[in-house]
C-alpha atoms as a PDB file:
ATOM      1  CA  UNK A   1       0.000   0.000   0.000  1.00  0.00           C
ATOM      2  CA  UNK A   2       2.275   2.610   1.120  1.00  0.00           C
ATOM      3  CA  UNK A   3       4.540   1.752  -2.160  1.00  0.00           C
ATOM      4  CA  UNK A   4       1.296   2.210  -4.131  1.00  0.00           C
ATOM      5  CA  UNK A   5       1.374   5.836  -2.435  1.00  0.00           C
ATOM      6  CA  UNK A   6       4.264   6.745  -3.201  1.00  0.00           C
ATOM      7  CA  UNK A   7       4.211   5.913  -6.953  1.00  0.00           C
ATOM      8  CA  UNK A   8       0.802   7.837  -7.473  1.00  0.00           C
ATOM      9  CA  UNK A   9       1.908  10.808  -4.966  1.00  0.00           C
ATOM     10  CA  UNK A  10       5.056  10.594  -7.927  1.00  0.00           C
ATOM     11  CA  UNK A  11       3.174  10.211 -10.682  1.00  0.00           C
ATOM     12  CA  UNK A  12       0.622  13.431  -9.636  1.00  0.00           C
ATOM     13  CA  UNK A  13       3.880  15.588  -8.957  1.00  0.00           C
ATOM     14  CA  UNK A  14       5.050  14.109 -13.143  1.00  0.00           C
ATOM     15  CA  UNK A  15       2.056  15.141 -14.660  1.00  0.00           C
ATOM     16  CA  UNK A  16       1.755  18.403 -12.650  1.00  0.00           C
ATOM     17  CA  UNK A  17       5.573  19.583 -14.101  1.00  0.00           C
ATOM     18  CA  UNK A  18       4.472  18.329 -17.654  1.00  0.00           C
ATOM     19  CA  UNK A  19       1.097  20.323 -17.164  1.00  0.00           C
ATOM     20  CA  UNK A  20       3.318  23.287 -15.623  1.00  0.00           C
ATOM     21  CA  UNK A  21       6.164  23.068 -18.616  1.00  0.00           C
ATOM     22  CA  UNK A  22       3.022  22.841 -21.627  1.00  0.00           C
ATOM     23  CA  UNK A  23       1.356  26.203 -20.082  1.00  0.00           C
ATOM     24  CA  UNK A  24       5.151  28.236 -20.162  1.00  0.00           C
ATOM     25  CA  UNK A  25       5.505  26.766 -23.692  1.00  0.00           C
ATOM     26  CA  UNK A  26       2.014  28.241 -24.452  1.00  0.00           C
ATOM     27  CA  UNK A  27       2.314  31.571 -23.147  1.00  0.00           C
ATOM     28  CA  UNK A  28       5.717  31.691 -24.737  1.00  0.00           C
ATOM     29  CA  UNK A  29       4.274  30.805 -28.129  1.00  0.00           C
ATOM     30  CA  UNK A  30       1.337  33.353 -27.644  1.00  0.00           C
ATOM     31  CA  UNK A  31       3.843  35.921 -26.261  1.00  0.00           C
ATOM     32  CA  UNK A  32       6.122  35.236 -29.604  1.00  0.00           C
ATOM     33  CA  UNK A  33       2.914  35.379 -31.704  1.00  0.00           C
ATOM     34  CA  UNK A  34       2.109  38.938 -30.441  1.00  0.00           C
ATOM     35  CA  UNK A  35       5.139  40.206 -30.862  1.00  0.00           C
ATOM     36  CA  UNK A  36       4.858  42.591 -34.065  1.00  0.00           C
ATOM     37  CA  UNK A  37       4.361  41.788 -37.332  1.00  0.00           C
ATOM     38  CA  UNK A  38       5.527  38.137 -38.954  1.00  0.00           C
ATOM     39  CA  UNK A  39       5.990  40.214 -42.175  1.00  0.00           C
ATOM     40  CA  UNK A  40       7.304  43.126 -44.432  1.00  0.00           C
ATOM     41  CA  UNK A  41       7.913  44.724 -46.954  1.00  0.00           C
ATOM     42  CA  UNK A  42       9.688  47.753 -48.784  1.00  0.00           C
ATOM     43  CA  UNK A  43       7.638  50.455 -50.324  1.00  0.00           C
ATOM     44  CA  UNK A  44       9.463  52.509 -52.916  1.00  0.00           C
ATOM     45  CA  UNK A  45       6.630  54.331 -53.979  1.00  0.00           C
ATOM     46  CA  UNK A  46       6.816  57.904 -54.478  1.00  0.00           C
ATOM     47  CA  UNK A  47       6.392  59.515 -51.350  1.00  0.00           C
ATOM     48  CA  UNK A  48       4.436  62.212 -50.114  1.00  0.00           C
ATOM     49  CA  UNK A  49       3.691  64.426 -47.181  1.00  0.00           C
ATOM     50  CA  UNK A  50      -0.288  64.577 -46.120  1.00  0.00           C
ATOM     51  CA  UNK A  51      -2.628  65.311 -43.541  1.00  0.00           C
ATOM     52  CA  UNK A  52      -3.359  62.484 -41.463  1.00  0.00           C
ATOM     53  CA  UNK A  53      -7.038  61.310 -42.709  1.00  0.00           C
ATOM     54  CA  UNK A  54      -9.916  61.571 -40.031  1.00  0.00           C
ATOM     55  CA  UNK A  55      -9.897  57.966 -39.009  1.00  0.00           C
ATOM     56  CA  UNK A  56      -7.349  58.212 -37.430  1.00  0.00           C
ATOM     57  CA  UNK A  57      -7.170  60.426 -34.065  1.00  0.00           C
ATOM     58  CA  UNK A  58      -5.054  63.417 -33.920  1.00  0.00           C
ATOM     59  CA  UNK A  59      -4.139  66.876 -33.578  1.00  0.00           C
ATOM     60  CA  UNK A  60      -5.631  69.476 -36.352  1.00  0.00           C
ATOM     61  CA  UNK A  61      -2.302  69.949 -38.810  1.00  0.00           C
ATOM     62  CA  UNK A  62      -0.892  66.976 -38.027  1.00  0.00           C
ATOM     63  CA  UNK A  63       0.932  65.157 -41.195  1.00  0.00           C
ATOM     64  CA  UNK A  64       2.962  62.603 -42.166  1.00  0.00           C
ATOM     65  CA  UNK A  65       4.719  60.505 -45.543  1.00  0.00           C
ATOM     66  CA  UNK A  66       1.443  58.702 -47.069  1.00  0.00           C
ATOM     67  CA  UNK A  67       3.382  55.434 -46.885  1.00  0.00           C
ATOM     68  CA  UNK A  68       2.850  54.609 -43.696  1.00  0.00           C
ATOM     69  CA  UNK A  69      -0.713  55.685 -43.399  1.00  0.00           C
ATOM     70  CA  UNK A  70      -2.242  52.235 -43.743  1.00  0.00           C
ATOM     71  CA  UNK A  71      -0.379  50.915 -41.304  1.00  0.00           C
ATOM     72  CA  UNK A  72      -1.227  53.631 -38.884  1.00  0.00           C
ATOM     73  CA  UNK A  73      -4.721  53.310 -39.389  1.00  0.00           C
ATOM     74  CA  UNK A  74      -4.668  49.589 -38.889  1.00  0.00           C
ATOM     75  CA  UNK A  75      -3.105  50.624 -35.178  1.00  0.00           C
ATOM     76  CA  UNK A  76      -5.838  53.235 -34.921  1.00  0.00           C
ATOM     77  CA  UNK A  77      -8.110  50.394 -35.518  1.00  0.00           C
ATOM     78  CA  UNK A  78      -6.617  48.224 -32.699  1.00  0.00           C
ATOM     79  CA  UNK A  79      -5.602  50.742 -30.115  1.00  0.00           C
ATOM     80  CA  UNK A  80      -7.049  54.115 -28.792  1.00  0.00           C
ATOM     81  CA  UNK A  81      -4.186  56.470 -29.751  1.00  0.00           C
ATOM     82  CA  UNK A  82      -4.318  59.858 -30.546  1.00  0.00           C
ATOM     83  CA  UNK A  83      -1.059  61.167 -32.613  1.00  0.00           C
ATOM     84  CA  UNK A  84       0.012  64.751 -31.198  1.00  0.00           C
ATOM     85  CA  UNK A  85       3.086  65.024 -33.394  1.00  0.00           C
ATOM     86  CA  UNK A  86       4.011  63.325 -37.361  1.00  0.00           C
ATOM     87  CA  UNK A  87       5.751  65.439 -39.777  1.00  0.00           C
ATOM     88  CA  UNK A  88       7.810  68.407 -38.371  1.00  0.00           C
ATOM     89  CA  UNK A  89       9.573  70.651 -41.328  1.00  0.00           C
ATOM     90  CA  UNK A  90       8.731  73.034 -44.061  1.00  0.00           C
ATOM     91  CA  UNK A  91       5.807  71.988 -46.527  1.00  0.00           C
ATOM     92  CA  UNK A  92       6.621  72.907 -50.306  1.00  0.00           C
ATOM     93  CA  UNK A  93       4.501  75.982 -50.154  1.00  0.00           C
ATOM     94  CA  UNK A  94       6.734  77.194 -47.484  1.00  0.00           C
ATOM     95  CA  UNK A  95       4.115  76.767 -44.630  1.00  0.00           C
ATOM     96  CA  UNK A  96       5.762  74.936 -41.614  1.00  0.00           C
ATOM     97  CA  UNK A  97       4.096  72.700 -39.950  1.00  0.00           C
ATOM     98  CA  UNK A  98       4.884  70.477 -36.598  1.00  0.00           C
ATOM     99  CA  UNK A  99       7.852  71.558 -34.532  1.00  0.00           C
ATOM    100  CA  UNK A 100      11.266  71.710 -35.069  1.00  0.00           C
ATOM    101  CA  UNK A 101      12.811  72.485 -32.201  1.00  0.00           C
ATOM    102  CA  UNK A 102      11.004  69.531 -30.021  1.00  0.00           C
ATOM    103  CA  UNK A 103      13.308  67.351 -31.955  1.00  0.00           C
ATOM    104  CA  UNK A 104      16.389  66.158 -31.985  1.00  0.00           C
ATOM    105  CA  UNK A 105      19.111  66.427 -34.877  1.00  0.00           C
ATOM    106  CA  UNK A 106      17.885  63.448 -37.106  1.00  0.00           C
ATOM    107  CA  UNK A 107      14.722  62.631 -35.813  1.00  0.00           C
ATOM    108  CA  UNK A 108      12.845  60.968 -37.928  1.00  0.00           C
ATOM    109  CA  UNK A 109      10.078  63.546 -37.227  1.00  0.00           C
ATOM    110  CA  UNK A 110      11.416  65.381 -40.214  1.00  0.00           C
ATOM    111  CA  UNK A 111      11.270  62.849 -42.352  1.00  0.00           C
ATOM    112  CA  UNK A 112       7.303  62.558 -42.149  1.00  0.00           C
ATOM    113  CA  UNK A 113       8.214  58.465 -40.940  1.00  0.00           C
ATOM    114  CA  UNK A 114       7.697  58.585 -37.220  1.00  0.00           C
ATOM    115  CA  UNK A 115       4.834  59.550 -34.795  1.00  0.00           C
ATOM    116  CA  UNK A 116       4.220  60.207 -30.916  1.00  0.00           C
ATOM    117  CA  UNK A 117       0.878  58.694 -29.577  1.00  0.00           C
ATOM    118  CA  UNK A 118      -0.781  59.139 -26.336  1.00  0.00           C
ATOM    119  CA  UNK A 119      -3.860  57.386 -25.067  1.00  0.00           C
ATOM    120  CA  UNK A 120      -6.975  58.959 -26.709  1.00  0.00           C
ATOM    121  CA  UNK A 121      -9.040  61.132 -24.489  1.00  0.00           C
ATOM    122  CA  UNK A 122      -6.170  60.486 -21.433  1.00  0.00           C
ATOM    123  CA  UNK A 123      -4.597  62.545 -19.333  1.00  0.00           C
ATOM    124  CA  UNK A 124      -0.464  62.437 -18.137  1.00  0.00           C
ATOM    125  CA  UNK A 125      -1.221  60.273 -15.455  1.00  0.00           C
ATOM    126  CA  UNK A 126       0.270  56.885 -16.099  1.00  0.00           C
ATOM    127  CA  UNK A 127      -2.880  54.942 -15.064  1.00  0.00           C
ATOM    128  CA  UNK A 128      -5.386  52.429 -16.907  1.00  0.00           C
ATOM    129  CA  UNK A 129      -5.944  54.378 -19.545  1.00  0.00           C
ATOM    130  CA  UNK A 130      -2.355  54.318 -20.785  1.00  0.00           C
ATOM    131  CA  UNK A 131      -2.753  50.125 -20.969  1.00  0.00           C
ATOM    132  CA  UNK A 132      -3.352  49.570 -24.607  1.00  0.00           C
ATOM    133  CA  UNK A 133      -0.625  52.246 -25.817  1.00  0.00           C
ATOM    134  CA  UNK A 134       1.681  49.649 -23.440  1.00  0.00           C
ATOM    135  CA  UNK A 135       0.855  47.182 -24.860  1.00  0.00           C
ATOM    136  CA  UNK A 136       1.582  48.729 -28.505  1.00  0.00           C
ATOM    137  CA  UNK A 137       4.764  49.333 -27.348  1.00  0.00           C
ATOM    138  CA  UNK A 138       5.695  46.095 -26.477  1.00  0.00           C
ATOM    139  CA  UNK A 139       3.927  44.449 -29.450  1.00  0.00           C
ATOM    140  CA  UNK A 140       6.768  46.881 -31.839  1.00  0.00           C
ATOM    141  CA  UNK A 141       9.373  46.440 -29.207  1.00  0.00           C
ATOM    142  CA  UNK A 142       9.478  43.371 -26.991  1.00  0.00           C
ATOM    143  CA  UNK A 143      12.452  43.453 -26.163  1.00  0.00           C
ATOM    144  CA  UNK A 144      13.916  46.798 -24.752  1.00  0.00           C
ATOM    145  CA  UNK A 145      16.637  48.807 -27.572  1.00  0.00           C
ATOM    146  CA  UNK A 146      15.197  45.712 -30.107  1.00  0.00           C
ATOM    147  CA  UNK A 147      12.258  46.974 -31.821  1.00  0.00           C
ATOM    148  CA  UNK A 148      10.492  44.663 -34.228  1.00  0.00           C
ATOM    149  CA  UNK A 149      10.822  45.404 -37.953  1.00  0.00           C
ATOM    150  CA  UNK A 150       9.479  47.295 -39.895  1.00  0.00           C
ATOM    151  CA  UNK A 151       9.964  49.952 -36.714  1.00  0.00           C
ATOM    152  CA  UNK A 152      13.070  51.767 -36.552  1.00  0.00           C
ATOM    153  CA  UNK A 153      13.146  52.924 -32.835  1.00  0.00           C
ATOM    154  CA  UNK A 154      10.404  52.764 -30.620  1.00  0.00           C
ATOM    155  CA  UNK A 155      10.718  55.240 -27.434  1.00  0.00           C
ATOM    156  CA  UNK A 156       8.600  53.858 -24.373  1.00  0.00           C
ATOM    157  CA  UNK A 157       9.782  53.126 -21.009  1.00  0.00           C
ATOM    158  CA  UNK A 158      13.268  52.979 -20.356  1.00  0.00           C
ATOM    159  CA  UNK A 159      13.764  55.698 -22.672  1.00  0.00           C
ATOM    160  CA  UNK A 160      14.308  59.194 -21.574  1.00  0.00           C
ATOM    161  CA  UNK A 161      11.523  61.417 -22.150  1.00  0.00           C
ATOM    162  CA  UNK A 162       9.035  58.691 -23.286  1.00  0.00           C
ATOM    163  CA  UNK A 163       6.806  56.312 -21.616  1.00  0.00           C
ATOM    164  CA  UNK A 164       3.986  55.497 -20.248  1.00  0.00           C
ATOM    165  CA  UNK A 165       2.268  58.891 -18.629  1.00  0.00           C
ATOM    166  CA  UNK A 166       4.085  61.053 -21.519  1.00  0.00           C
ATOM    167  CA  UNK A 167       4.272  59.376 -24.862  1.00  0.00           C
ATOM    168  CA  UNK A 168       4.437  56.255 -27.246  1.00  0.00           C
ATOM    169  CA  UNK A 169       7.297  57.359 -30.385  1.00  0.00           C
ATOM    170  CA  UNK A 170       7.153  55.103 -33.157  1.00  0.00           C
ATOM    171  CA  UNK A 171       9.773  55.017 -36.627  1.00  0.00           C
ATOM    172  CA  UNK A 172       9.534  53.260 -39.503  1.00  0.00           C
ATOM    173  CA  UNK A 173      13.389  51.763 -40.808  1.00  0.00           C
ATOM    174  CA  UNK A 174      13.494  53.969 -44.072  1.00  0.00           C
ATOM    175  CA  UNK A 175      16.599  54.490 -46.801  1.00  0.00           C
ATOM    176  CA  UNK A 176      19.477  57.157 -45.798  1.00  0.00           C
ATOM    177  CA  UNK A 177      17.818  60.710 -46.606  1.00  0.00           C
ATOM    178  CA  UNK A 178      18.673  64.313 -45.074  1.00  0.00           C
ATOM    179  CA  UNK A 179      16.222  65.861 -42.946  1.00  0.00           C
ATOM    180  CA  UNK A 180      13.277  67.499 -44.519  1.00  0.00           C
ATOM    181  CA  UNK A 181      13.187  65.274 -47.476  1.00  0.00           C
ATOM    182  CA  UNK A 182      11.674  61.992 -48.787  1.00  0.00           C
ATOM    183  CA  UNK A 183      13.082  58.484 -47.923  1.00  0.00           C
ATOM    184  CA  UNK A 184      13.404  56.326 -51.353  1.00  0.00           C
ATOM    185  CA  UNK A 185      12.007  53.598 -49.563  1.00  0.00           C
ATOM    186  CA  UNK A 186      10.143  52.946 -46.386  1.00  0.00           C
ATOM    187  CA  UNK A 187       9.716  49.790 -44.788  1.00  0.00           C
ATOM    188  CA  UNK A 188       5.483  48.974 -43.932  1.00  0.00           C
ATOM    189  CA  UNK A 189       3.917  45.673 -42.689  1.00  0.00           C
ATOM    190  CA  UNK A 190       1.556  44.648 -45.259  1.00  0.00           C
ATOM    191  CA  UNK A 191      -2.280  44.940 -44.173  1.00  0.00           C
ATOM    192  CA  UNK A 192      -4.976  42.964 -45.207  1.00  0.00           C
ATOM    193  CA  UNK A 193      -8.779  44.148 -45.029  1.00  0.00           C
ATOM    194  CA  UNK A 194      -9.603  47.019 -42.220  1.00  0.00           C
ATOM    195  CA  UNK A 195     -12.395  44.800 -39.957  1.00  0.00           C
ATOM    196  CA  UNK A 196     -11.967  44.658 -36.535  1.00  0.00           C
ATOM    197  CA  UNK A 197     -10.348  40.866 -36.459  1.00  0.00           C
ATOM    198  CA  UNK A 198      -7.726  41.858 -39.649  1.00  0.00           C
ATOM    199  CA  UNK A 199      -3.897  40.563 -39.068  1.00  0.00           C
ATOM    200  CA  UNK A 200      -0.865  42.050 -40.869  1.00  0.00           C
ATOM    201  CA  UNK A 201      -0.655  39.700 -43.857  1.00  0.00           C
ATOM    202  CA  UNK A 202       1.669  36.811 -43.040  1.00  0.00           C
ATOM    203  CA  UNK A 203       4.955  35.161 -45.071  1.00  0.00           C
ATOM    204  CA  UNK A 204       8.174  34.876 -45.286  1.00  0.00           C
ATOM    205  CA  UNK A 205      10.036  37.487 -44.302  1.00  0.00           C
ATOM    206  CA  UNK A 206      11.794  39.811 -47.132  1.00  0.00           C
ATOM    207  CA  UNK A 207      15.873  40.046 -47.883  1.00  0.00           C
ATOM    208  CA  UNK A 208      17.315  42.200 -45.809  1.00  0.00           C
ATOM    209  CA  UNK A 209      16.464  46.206 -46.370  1.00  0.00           C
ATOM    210  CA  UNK A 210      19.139  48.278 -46.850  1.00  0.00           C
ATOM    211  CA  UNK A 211      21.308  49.874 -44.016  1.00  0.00           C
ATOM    212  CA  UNK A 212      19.248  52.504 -42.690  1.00  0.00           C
ATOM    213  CA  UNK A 213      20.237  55.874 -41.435  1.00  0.00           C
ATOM    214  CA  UNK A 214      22.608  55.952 -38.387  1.00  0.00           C
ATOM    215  CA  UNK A 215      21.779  58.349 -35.356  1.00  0.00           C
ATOM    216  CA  UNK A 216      18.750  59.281 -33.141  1.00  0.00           C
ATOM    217  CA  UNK A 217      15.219  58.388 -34.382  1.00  0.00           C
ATOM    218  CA  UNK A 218      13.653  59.963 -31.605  1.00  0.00           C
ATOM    219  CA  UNK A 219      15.188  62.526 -28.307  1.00  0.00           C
ATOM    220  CA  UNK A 220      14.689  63.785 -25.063  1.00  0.00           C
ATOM    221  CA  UNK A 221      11.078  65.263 -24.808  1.00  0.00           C
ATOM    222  CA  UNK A 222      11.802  68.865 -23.798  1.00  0.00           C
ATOM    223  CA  UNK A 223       8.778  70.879 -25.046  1.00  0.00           C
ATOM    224  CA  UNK A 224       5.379  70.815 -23.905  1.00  0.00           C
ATOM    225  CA  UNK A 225       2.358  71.589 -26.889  1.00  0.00           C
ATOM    226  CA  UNK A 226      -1.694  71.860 -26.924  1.00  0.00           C
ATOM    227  CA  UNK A 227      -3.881  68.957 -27.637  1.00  0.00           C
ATOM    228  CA  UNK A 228      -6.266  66.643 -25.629  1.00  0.00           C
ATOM    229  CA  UNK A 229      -4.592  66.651 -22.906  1.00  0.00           C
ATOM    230  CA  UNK A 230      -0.972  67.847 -21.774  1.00  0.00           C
ATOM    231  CA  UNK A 231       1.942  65.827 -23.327  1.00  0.00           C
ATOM    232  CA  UNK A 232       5.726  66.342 -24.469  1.00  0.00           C
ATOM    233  CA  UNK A 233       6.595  65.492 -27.910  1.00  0.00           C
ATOM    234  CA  UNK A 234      10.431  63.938 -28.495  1.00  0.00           C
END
């Protein structure tokens, strides 16, 4: 009998580490599943600077290169951002739009290829509001300083003058191109029909881009702007 005992009390603890070990291997394949998109691909289509469309949330003015407007809008469609910054430069009629000087040398801001996003309709209190855009960051950038292609640099927490209570700043990897003009190429992930339960399109992965542009993608937030609610822009 007490042998008996022993080999079931054994054989409960066995299947209770195999039960244990399948659950971490699940949430480590749903975890790896989440994390950004599965595919991309390079756009070289002419790009353009234009007002980001109604659908998606932002501040009156705010613009950015066309090519990356689908795949903002499929965030919008996921998340409840609001975009307080996009493009910040001179337009060709020699309006200016944005702001220069929240920027640092090389931001990608002046490029028309990055944007900061706060929680839509929140304030700078780092509370339950600020959840989703937390868990967009960590969906482009799971791993801290390793953001998920197609994103260039993702500035969150950890990063100085970004994070949760402040702001989300996302860039797209683009070719080499001086500030204030248009990248030959951007990087996108490829979306499939806007409904509610829509996934980037999935494949196999594309060569290599070229080497994108060395420095800063983002900065140190140091001015504070209008808009739903007060927020500093990198």
């Amino acid at each position: 009998m007490r042998n008996r005992s022993l080999k079931l009390s054994l054989g409960v603890e066995r299947l209770g580490l195999a039960l244990a070990l399948a659950c971490a291997a699940l949430l480590y394949l749903a975890a790896s599943a989440s994390a950004g998109p599965t595919a991309t691909r390079l756009v070289y289509a002419p790009g353009k600077i234009v007002p980001i469309p109604a659908s998606i949330p932002h501040e009156v003015g705010d613009m950015v290169d066309k090519r990356i407007l689908p795949d903002l809008r499929w965030i919008a469609q996921r998340y409840p951002i609001f975009v307080t910054d996009g493009y910040s430069g001179p337009l060709p009629d020699g309006e200016h739009v944005g702001c220069d000087e929240c920027h640092t040398r090389g931001s990608d801001h002046y490029n028309g290829l990055a944007v900061d996003l706060v929680p839509l309709g929140a304030g700078t209190k780092c509370d339950a509001a600020w959840e989703p855009i937390t868990r967009l960051a960590l969906w482009a950038e799971p791993v801290q300083n390793a953001p998920v292609p197609p994103f260039r640099w993702v500035g969150y927490d950890g990063d100085a003058g970004h994070g949760c209570g402040n702001h989300l700043h996302l860039s797209w990897n683009h070719a080499v191109v001086p500030q204030f003009q248009l990248a030959e190429w951007v990087e996108v992930f490829p979306v499939g029909p806007l409904d509610p339960g829509s996934e980037p399109q999935r494949g196999k992965r594309p060569p290599a881009p070229p080497k994108a542009p060395p420095g800063p993608s983002g900065g140190i937030s140091t001015v504070r702007t209008g808009g739903v609610a007060p927020r500093f822009v990198d």
